[in-house]
N, C-alpha and C. Protein backbone atom coordinates (compact mmCIF):
# COMPACT_ATOMS: atom_id res chain seq x y z
N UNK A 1 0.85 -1.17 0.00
CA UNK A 1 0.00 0.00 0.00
C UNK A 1 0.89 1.24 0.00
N UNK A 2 0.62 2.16 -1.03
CA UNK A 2 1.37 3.02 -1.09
C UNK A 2 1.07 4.35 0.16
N UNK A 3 2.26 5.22 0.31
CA UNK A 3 2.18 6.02 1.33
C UNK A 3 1.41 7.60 1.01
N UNK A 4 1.07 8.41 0.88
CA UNK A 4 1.09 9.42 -0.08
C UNK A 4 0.76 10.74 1.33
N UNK A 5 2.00 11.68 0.73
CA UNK A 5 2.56 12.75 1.43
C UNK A 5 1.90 14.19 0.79
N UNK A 6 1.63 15.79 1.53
CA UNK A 6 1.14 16.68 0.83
C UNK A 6 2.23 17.31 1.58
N UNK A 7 3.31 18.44 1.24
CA UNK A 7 4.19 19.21 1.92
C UNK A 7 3.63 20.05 1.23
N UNK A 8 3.55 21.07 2.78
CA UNK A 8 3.21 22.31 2.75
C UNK A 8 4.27 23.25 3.38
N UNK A 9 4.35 24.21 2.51
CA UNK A 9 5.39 25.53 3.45
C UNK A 9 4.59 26.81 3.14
N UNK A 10 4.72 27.67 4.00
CA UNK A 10 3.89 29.35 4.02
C UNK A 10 5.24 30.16 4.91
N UNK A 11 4.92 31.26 3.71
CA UNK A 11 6.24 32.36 4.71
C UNK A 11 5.01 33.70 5.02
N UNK A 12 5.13 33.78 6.43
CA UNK A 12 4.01 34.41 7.05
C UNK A 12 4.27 35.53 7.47
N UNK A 13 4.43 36.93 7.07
CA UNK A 13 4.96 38.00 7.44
C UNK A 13 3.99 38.70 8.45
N UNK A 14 4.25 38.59 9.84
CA UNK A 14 3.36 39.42 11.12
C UNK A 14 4.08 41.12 11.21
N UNK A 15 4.88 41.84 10.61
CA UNK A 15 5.16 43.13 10.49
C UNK A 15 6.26 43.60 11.31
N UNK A 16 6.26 42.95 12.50
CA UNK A 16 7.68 43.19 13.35
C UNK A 16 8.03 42.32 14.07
N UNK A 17 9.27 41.86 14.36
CA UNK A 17 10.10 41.03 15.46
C UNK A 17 9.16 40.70 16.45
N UNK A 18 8.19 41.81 17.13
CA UNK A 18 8.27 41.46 18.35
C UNK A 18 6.78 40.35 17.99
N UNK A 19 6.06 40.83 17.10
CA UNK A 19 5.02 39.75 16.49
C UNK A 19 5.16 38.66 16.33
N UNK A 20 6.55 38.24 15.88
CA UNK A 20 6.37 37.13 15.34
C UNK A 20 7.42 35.83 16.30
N UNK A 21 7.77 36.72 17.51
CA UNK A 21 8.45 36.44 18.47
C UNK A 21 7.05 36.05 19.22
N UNK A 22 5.99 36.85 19.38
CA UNK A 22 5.00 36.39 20.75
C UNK A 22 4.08 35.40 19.33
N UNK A 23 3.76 35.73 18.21
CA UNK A 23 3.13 34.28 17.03
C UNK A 23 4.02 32.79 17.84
N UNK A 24 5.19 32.71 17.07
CA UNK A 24 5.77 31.76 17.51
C UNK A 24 5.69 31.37 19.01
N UNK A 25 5.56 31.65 20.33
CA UNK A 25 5.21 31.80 21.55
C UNK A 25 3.84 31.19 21.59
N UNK A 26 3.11 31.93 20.92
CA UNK A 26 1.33 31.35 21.03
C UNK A 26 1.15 29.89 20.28
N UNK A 27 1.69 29.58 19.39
CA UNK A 27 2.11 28.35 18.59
C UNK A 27 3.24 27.48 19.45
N UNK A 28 3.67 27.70 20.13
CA UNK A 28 4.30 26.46 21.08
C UNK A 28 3.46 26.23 22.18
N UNK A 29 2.78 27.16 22.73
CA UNK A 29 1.82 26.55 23.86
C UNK A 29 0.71 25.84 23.23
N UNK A 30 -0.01 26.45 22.10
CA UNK A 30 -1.16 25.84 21.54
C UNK A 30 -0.74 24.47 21.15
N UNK A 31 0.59 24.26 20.48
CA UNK A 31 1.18 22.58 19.83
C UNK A 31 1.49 21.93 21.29
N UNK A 32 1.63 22.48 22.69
CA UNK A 32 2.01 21.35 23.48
C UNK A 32 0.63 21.20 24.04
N UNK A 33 -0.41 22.14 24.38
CA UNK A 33 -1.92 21.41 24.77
C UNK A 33 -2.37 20.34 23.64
N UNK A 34 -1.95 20.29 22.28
CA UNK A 34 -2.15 19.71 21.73
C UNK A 34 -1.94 18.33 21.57
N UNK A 35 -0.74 18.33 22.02
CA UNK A 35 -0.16 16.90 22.16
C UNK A 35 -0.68 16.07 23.32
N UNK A 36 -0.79 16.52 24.29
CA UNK A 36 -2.18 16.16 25.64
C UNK A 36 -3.42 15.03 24.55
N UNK A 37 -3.49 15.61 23.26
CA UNK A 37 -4.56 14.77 22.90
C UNK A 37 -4.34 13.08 22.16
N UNK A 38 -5.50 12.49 22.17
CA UNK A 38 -5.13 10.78 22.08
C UNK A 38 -5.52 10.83 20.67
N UNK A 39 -5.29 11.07 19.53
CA UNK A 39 -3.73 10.49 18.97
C UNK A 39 -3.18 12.04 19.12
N UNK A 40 -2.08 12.54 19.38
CA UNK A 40 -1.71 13.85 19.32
C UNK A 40 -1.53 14.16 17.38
N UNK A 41 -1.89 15.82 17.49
CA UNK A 41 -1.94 16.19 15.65
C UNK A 41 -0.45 16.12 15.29
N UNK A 42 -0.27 15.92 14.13
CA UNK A 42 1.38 16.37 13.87
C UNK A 42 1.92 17.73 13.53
N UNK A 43 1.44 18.19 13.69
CA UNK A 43 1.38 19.95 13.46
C UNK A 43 2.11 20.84 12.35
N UNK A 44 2.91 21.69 12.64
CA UNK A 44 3.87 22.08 11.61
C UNK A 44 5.39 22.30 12.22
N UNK A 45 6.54 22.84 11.82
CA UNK A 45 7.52 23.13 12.03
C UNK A 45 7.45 24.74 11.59
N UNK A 46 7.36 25.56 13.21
CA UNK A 46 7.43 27.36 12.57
C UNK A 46 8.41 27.31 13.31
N UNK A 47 9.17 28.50 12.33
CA UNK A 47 10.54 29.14 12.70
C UNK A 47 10.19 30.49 12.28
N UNK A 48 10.64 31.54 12.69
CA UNK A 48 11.37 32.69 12.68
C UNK A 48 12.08 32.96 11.39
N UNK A 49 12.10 33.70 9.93
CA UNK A 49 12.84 33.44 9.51
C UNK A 49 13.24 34.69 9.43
N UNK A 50 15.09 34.78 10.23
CA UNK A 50 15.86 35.78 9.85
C UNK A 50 16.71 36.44 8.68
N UNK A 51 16.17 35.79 7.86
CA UNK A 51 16.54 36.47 5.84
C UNK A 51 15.53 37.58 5.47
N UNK A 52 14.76 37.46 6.39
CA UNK A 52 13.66 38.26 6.36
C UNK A 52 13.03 39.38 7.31
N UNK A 53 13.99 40.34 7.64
CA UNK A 53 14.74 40.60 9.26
C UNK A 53 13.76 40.43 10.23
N UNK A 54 13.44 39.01 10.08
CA UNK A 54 13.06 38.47 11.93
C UNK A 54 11.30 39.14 12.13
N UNK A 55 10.84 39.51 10.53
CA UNK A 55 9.51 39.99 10.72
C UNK A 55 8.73 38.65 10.03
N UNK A 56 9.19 37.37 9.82
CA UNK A 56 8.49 36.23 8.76
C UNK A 56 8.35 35.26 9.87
N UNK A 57 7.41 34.41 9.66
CA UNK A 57 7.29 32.68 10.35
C UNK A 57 7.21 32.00 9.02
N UNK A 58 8.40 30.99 9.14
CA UNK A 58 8.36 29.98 8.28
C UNK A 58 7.74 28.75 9.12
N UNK A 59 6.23 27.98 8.39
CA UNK A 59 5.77 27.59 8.87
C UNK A 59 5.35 26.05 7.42
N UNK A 60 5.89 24.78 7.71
CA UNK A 60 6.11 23.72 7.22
C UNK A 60 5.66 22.42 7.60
């Protein structure tokens, strides 16, 4: 049986550092209540991306 995968990436511009410093913040508490659940979701991988001076969430 074959496996079949959808990759997704979004570059998410919140306007300043300090946005996307407390985004990323609200997205780690929301992904660990999450994991509390039976089967836990697999969520995404957000980062910060600094090529983009630190105003982007790369979110994958």
């Amino acid at each position: 049986m074959a496996d079949y995968f959808t990759h997704f990436s979004s570059l998410l511009d919140v306007g300043t550092p300090a946005n996307a410093a407390r985004a990323l913040e609200l997205y780690n508490t929301l992904a660990a209540e999450n994991a509390a659940e039976d089967p836990p979701s697999e969520g995404f991988l957000v980062s910060i991306e600094p090529a983009h001076g630190g105003t982007a969430l790369d979110a994958r």
